[in-house]
N, C-alpha and C. Protein backbone atom coordinates (compact mmCIF):
# COMPACT_ATOMS: atom_id res chain seq x y z
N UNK A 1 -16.66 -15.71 -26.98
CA UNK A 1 -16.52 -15.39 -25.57
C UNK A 1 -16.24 -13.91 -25.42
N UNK A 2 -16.98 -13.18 -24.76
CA UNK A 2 -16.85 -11.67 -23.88
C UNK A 2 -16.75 -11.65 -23.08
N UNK A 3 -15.19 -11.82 -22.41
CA UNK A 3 -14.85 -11.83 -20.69
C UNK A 3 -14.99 -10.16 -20.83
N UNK A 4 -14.00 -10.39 -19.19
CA UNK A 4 -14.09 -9.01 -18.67
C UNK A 4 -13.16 -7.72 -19.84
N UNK A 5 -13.09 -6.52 -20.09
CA UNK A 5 -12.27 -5.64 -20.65
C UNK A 5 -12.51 -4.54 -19.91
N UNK A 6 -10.94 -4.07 -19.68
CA UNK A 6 -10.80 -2.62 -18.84
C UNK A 6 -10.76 -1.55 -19.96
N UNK A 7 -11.59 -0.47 -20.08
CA UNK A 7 -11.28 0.65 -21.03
C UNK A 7 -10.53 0.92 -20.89
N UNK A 8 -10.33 2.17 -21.83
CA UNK A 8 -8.85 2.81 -21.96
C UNK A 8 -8.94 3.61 -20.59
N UNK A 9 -8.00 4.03 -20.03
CA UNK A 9 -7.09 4.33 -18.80
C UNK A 9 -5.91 5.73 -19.07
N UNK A 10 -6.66 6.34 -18.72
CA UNK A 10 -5.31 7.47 -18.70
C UNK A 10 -5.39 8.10 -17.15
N UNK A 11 -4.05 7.94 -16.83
CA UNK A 11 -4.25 8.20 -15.51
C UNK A 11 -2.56 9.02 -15.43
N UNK A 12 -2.64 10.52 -14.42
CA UNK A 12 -1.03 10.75 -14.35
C UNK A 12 -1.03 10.36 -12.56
N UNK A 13 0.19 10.29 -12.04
CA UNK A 13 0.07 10.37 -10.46
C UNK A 13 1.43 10.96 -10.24
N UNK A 14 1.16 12.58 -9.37
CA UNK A 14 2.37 12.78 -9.29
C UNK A 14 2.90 12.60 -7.57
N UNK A 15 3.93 12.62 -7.19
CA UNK A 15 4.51 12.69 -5.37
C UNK A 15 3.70 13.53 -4.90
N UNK A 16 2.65 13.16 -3.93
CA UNK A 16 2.01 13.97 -3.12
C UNK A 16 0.72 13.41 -3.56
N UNK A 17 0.49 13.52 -4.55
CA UNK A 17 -0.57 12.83 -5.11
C UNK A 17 -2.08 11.79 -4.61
N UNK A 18 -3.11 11.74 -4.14
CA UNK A 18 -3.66 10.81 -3.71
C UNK A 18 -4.97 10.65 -5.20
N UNK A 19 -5.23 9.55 -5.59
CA UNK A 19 -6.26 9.26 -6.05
C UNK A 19 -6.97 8.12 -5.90
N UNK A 20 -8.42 8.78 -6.38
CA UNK A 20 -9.40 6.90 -5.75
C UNK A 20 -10.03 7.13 -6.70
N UNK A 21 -10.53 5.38 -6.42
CA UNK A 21 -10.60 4.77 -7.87
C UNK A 21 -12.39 4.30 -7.01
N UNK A 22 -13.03 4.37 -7.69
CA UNK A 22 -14.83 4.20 -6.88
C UNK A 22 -15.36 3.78 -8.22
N UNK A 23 -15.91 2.72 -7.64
CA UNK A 23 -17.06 2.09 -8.00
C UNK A 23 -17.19 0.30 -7.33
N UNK A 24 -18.41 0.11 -7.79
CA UNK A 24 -19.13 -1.13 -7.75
C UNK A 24 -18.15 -2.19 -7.98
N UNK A 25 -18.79 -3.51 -7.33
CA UNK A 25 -17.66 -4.74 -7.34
C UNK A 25 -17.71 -5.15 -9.01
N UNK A 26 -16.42 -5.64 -9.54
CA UNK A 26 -16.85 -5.39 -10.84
C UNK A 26 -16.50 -4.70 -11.94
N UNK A 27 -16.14 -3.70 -11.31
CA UNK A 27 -16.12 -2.35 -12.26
C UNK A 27 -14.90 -2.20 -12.80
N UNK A 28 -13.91 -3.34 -11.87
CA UNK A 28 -12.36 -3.39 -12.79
C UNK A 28 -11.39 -2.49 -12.03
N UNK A 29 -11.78 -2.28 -10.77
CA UNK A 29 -10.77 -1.56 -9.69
C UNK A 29 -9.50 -1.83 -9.59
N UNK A 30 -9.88 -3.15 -9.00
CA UNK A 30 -8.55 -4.33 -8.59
C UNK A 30 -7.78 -4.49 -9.67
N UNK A 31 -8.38 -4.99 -11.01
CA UNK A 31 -7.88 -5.34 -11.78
C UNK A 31 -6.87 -3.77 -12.52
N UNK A 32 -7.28 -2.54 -12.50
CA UNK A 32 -6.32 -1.92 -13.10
C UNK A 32 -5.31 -1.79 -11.80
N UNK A 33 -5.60 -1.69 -10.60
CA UNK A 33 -4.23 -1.31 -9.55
C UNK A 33 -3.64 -2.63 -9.93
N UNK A 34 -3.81 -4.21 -10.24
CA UNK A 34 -3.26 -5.18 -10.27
C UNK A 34 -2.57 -5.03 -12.26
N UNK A 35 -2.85 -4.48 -12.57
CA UNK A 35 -1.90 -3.96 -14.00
C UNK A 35 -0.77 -3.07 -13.59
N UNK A 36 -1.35 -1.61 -12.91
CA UNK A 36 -0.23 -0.76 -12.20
C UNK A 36 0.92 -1.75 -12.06
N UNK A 37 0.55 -2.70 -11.08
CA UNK A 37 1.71 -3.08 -10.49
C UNK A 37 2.79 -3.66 -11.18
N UNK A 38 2.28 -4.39 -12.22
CA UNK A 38 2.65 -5.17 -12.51
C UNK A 38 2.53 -6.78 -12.55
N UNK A 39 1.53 -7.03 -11.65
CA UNK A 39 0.41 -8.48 -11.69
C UNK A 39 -0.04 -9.15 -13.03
N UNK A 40 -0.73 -7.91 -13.63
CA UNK A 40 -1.38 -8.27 -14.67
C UNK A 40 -0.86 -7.43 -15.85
N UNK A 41 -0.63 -7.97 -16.93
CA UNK A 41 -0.27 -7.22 -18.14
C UNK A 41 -1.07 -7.02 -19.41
N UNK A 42 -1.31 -5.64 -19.94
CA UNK A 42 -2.18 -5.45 -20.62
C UNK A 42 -2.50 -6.02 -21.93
N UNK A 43 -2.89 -6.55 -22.60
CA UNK A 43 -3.20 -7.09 -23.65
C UNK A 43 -2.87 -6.57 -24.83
N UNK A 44 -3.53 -4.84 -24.67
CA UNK A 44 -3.48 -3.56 -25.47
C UNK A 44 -2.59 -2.54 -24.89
N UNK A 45 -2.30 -1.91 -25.53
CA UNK A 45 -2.06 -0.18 -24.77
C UNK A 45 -0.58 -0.17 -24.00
N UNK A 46 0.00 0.74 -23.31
CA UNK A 46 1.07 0.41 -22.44
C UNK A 46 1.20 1.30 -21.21
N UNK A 47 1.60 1.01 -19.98
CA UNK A 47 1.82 1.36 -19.41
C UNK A 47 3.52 2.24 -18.75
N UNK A 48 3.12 3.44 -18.73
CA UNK A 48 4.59 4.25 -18.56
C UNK A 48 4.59 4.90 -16.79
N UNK A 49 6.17 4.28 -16.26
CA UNK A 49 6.08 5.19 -15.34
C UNK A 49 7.50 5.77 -15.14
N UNK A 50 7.49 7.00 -14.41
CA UNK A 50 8.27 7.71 -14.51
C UNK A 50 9.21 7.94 -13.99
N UNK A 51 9.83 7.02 -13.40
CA UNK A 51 10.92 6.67 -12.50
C UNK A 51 11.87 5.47 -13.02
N UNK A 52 13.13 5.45 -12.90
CA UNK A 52 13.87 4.28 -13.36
C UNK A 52 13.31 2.57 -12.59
N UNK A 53 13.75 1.84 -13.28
CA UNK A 53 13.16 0.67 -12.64
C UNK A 53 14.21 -0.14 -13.31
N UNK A 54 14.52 -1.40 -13.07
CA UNK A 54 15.41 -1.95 -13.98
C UNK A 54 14.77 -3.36 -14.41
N UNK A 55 14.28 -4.10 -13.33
CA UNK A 55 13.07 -5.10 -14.08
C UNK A 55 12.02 -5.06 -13.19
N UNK A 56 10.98 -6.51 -13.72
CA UNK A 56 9.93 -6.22 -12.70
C UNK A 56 9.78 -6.17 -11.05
N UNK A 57 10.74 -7.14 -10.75
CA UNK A 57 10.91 -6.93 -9.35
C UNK A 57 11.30 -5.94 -8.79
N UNK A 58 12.66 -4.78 -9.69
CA UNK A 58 12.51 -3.20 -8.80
C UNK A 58 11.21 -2.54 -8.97
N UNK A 59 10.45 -3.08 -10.16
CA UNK A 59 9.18 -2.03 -10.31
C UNK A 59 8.42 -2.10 -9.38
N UNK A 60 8.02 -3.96 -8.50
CA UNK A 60 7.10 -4.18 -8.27
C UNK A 60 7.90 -4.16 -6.47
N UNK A 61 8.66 -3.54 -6.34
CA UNK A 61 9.70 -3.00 -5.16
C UNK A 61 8.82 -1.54 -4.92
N UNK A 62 8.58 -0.63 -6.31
CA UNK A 62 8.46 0.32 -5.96
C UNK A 62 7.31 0.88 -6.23
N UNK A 63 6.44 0.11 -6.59
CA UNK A 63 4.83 0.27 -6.92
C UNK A 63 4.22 -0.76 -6.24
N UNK A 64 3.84 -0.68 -4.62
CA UNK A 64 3.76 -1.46 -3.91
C UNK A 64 2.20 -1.81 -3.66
N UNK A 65 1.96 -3.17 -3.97
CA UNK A 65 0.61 -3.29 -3.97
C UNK A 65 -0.27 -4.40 -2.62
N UNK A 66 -1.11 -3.17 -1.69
CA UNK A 66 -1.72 -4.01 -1.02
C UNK A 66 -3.13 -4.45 -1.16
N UNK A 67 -3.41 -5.65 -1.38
CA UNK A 67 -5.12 -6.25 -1.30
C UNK A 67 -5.39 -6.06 -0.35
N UNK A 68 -7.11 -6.40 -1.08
CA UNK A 68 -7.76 -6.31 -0.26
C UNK A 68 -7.67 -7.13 1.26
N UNK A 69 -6.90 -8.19 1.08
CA UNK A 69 -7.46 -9.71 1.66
C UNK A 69 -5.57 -10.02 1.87
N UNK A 70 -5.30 -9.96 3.05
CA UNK A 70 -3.57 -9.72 2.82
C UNK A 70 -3.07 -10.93 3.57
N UNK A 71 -2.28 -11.71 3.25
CA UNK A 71 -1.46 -13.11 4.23
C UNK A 71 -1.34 -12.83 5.80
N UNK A 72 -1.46 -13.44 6.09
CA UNK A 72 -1.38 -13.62 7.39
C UNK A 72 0.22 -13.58 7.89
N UNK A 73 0.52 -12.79 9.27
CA UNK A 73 1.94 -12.85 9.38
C UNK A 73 1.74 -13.61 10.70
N UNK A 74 3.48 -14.16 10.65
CA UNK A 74 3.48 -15.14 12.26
C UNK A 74 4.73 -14.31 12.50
N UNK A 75 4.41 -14.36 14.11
CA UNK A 75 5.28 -13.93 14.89
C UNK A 75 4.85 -12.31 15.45
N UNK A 76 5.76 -11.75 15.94
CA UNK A 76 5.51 -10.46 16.25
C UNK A 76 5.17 -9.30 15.64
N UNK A 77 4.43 -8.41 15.44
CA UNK A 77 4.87 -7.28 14.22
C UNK A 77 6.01 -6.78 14.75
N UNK A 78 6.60 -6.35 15.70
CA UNK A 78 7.83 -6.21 15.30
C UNK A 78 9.12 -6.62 15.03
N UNK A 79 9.51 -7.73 14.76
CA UNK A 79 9.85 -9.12 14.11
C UNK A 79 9.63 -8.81 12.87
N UNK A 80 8.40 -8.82 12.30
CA UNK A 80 8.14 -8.76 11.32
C UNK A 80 8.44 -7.18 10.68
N UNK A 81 8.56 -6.21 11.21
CA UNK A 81 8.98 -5.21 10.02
C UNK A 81 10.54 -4.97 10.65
N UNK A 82 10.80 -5.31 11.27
CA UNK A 82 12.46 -5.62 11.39
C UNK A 82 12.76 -6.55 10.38
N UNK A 83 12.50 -7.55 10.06
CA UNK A 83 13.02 -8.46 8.85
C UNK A 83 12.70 -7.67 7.45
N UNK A 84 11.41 -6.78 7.39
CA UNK A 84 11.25 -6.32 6.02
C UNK A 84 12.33 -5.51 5.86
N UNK A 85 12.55 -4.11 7.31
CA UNK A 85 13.56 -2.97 6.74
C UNK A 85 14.36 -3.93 6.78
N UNK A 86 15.24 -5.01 6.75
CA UNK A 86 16.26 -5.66 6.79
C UNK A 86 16.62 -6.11 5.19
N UNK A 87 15.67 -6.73 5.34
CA UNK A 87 15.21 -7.32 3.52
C UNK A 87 15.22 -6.19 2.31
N UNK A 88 14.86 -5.28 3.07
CA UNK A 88 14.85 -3.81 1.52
C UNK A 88 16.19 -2.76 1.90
N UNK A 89 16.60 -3.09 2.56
CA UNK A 89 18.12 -2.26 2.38
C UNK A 89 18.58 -1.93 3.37
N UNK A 90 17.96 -1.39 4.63
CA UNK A 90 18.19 -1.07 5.94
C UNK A 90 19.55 -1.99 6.40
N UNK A 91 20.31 -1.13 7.05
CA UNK A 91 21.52 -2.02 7.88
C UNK A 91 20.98 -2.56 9.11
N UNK A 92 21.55 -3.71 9.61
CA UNK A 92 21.17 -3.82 10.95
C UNK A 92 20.99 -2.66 12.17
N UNK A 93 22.03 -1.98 12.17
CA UNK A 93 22.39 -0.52 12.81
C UNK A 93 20.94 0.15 12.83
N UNK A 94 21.00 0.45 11.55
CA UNK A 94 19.21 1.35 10.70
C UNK A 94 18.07 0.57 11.18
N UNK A 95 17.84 -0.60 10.68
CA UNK A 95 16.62 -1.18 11.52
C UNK A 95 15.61 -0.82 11.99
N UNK A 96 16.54 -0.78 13.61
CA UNK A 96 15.40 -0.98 14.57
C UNK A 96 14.84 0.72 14.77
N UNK A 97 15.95 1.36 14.02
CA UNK A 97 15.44 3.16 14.52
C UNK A 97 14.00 3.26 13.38
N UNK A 98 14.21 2.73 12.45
CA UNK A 98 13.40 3.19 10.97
C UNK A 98 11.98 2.34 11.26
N UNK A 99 12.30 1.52 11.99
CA UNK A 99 10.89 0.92 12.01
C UNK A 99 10.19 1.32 13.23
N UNK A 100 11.45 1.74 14.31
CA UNK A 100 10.30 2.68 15.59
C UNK A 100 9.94 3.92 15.28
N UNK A 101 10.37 4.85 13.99
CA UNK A 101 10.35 5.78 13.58
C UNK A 101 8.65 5.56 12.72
N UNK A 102 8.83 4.47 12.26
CA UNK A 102 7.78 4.04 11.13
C UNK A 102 6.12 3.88 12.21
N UNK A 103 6.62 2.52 13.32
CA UNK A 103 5.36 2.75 13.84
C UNK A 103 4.59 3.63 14.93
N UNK A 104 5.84 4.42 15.39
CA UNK A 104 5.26 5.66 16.30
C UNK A 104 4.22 6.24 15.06
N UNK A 105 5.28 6.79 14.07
CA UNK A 105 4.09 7.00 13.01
C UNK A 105 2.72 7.06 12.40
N UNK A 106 2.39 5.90 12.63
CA UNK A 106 0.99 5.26 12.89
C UNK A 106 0.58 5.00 13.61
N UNK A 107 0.92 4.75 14.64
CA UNK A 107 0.20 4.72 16.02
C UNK A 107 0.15 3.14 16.47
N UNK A 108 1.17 2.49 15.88
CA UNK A 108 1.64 1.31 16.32
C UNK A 108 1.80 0.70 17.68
N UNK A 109 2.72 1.62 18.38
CA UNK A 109 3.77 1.40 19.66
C UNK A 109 3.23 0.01 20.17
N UNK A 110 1.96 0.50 20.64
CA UNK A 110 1.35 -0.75 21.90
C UNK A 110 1.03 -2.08 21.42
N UNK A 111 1.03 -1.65 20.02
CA UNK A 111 0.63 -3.22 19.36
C UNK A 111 2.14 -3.73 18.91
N UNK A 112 3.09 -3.43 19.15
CA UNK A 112 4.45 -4.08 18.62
C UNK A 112 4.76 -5.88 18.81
N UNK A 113 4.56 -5.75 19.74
CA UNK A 113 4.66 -7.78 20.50
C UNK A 113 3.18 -7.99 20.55
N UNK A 114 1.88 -7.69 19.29
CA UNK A 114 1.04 -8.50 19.14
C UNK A 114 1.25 -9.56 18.37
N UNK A 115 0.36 -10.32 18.12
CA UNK A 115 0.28 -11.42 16.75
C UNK A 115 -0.72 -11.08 15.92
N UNK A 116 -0.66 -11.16 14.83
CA UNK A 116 -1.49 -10.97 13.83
C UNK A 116 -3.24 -11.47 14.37
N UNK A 117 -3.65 -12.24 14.85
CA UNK A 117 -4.57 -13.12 15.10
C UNK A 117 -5.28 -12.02 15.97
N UNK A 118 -4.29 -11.51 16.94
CA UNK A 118 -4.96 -10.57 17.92
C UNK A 118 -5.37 -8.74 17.69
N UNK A 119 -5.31 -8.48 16.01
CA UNK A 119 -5.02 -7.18 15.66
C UNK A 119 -6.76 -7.10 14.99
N UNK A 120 -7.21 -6.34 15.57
CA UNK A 120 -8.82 -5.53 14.61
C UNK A 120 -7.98 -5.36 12.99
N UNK A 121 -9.33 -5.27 12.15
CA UNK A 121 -9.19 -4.97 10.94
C UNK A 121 -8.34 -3.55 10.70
N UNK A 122 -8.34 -2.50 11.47
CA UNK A 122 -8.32 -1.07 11.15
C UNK A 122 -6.20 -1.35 11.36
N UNK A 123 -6.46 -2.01 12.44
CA UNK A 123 -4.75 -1.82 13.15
C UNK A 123 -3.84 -2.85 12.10
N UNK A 124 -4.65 -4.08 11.36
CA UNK A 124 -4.14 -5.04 10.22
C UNK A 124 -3.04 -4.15 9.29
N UNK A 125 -4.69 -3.01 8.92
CA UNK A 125 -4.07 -2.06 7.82
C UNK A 125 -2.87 -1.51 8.14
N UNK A 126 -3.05 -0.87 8.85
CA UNK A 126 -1.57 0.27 9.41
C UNK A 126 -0.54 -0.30 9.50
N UNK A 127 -0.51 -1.91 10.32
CA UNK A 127 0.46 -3.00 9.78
C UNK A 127 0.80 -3.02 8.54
N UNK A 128 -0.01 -3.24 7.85
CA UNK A 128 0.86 -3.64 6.07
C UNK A 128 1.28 -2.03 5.58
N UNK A 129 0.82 -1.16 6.20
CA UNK A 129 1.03 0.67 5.54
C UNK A 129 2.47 0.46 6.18
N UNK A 130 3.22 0.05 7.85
CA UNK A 130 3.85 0.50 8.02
C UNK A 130 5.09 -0.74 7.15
N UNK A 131 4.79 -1.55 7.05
CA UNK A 131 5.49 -2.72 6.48
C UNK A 131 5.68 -2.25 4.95
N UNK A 132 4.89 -1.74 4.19
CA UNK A 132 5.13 -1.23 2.77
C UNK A 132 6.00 0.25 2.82
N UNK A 133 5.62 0.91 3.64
CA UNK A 133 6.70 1.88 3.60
C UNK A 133 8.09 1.83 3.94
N UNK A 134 8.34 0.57 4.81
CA UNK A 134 9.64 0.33 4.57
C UNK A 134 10.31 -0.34 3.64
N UNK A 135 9.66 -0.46 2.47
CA UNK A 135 10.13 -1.10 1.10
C UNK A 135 10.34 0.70 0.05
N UNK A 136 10.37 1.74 0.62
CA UNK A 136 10.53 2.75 0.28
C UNK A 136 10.10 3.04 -0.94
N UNK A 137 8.64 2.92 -1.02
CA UNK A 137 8.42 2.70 -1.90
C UNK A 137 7.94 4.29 -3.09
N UNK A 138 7.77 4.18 -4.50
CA UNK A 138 7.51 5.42 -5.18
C UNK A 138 5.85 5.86 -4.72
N UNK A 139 5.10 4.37 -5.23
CA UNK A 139 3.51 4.68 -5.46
C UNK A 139 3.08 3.57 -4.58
N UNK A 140 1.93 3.53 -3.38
CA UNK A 140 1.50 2.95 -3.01
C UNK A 140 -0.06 2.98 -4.08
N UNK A 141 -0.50 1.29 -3.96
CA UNK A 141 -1.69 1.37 -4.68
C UNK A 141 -2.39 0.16 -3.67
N UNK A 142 -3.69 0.73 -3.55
CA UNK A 142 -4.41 0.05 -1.99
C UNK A 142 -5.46 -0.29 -2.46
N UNK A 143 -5.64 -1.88 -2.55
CA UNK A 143 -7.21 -2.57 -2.80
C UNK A 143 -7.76 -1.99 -1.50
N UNK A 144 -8.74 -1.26 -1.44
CA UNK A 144 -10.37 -1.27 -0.49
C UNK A 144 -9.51 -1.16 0.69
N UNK A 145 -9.19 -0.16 1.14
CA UNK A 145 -8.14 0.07 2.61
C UNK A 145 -9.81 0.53 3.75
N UNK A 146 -10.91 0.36 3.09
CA UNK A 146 -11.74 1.17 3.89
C UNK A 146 -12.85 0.00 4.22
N UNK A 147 -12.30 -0.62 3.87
CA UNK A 147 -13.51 -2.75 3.61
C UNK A 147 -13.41 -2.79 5.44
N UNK A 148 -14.69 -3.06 5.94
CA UNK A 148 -14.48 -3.71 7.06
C UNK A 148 -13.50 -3.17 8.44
N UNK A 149 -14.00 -1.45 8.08
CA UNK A 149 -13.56 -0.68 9.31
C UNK A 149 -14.66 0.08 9.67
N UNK A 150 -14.69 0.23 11.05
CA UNK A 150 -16.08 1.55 11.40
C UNK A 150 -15.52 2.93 11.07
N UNK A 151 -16.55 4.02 10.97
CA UNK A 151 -16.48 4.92 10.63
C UNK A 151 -15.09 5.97 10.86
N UNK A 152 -14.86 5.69 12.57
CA UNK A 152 -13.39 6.19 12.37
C UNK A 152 -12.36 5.89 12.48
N UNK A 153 -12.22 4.39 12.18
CA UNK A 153 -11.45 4.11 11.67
C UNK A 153 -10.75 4.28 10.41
N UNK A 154 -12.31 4.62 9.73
CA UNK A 154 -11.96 5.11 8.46
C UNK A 154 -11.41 6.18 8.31
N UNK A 155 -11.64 7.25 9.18
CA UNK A 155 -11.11 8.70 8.59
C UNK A 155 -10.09 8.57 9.77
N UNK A 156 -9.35 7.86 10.11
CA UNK A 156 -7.83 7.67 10.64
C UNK A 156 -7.16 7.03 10.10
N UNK A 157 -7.54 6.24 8.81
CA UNK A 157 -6.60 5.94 8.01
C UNK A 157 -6.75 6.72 6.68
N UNK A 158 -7.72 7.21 6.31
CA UNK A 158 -7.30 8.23 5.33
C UNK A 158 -6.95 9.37 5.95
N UNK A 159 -6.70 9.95 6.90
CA UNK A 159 -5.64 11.23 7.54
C UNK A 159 -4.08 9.91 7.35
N UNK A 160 -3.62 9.08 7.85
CA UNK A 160 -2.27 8.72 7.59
C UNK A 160 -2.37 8.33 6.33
N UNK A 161 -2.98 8.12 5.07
CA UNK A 161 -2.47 8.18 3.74
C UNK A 161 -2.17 9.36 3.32
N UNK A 162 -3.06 10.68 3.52
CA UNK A 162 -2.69 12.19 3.28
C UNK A 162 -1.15 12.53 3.83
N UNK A 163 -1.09 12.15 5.40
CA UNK A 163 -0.06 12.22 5.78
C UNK A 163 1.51 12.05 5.52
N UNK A 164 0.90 10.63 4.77
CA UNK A 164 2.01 9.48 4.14
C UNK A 164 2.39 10.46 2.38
N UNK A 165 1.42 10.33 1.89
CA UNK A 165 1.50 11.41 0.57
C UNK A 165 2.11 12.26 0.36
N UNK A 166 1.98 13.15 1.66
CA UNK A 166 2.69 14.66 1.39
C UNK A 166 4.08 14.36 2.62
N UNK A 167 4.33 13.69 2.97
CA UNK A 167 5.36 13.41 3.61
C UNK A 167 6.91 14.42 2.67
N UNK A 168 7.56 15.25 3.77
CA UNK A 168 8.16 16.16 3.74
C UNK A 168 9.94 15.00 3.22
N UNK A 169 9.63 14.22 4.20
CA UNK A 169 10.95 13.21 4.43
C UNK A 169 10.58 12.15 2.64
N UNK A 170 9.80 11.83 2.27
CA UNK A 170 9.47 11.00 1.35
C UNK A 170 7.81 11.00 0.88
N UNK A 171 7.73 11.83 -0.25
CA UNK A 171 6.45 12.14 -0.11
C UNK A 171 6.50 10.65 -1.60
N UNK A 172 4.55 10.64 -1.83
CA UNK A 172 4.42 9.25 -2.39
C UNK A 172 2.94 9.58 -2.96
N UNK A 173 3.24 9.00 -4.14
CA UNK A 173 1.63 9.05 -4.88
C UNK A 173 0.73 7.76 -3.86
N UNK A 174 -0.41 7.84 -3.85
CA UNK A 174 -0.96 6.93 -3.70
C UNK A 174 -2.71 6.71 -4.13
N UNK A 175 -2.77 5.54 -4.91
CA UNK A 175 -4.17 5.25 -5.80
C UNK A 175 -4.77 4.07 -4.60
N UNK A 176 -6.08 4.46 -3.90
CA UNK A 176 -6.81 3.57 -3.79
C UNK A 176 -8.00 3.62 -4.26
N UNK A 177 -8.59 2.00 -3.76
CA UNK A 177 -10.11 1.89 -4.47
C UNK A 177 -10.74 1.71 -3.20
N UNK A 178 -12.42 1.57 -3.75
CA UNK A 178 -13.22 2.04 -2.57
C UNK A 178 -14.51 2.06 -3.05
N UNK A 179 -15.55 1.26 -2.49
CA UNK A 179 -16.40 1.28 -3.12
C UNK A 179 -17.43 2.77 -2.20
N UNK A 180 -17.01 3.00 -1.38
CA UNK A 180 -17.71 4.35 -0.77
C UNK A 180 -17.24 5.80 -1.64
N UNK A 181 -18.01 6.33 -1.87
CA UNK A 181 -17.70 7.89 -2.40
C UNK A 181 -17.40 8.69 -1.50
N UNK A 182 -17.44 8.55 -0.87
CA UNK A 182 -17.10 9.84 0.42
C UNK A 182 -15.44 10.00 0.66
């Protein structure tokens, strides 16, 4: 049997950092951001990163991985990233400022008391961007953030990953994939 094998991989990512990962379905995209994370573990070789971690769950706290294809949330989004900053360290007090801080950010506001059901593909994303950044995280790593958006949608969410990257307050590596070259 000859399943799938990822070559060797050398990759550095530093804060500020953006890299993409391109190619064809196939080509083992998913599968190395799903090693990054910690999903999948390598067979061969090892993976080093450069920040303390203490097991997998702080790692996989701080090497935050979104698919392509993401769960469905119930209730409000803002409900919903009020319970996340709640869940990753935020005080009640902190909260509600960090997450209106978070989705002014992105351009959230008007969609706050939507439901998931009622959000376009482009506004989904920015949901789980603003929901992962409140897990404060080191490295974001993004299955196909560009799958199933029109054109500018696309280049409004790669201006808030640049954004998010070089962030002055918390700047952040971030690796996505993509089967477009551009």
């Amino acid at each position: 049997y000859s399943g799938f094998t990822l070559g060797p991989v050398n990759l550095s990512l530093n804060e500020g950092d953006i890299i993409g990962l391109v190619g064809e379905n196939g080509n083992g995209k998913t599968t190395l951001l799903r090693s990054l994370c910690g999903e999948l573990h390598p067979t061969s070789g090892h993976i080093s990163y450069n920040f303390k971690h203490e097991d997998l769950y702080d790692l996989r706290t701080k090497l935050v991985y979104i698919p392509q294809r993401t769960d469905t949330w119930y209730g409000s989004m803002m409900d919903n990233l009020l319970f996340t900053a709640t869940s990753y360290g935020f005080s009640p007090q902190e909260s509600p400022l960090v997450v209106e801080l978070v989705v002014a950010r992105l351009g959230l506001r008007k969609f706050r008391k939507h439901k998931w059901k009622d959000l376009s593909s482009g506004y989904k994303m920015r949901f789980e961007l603003a929901r992962m950044l409140l897990r404060k995280p080191k490295v974001l790593l993004i299955d196909e953030p560009l799958a199933n958006l029109d054109i500018l949608a696309q280049q409004t969410v790669l201006e808030d990953f640049k954004a998010i990257a070089k962030s002055a307050f918390r700047p952040i590596g971030i690796i996505l994939s993509s089967q477009q070259l551009y």
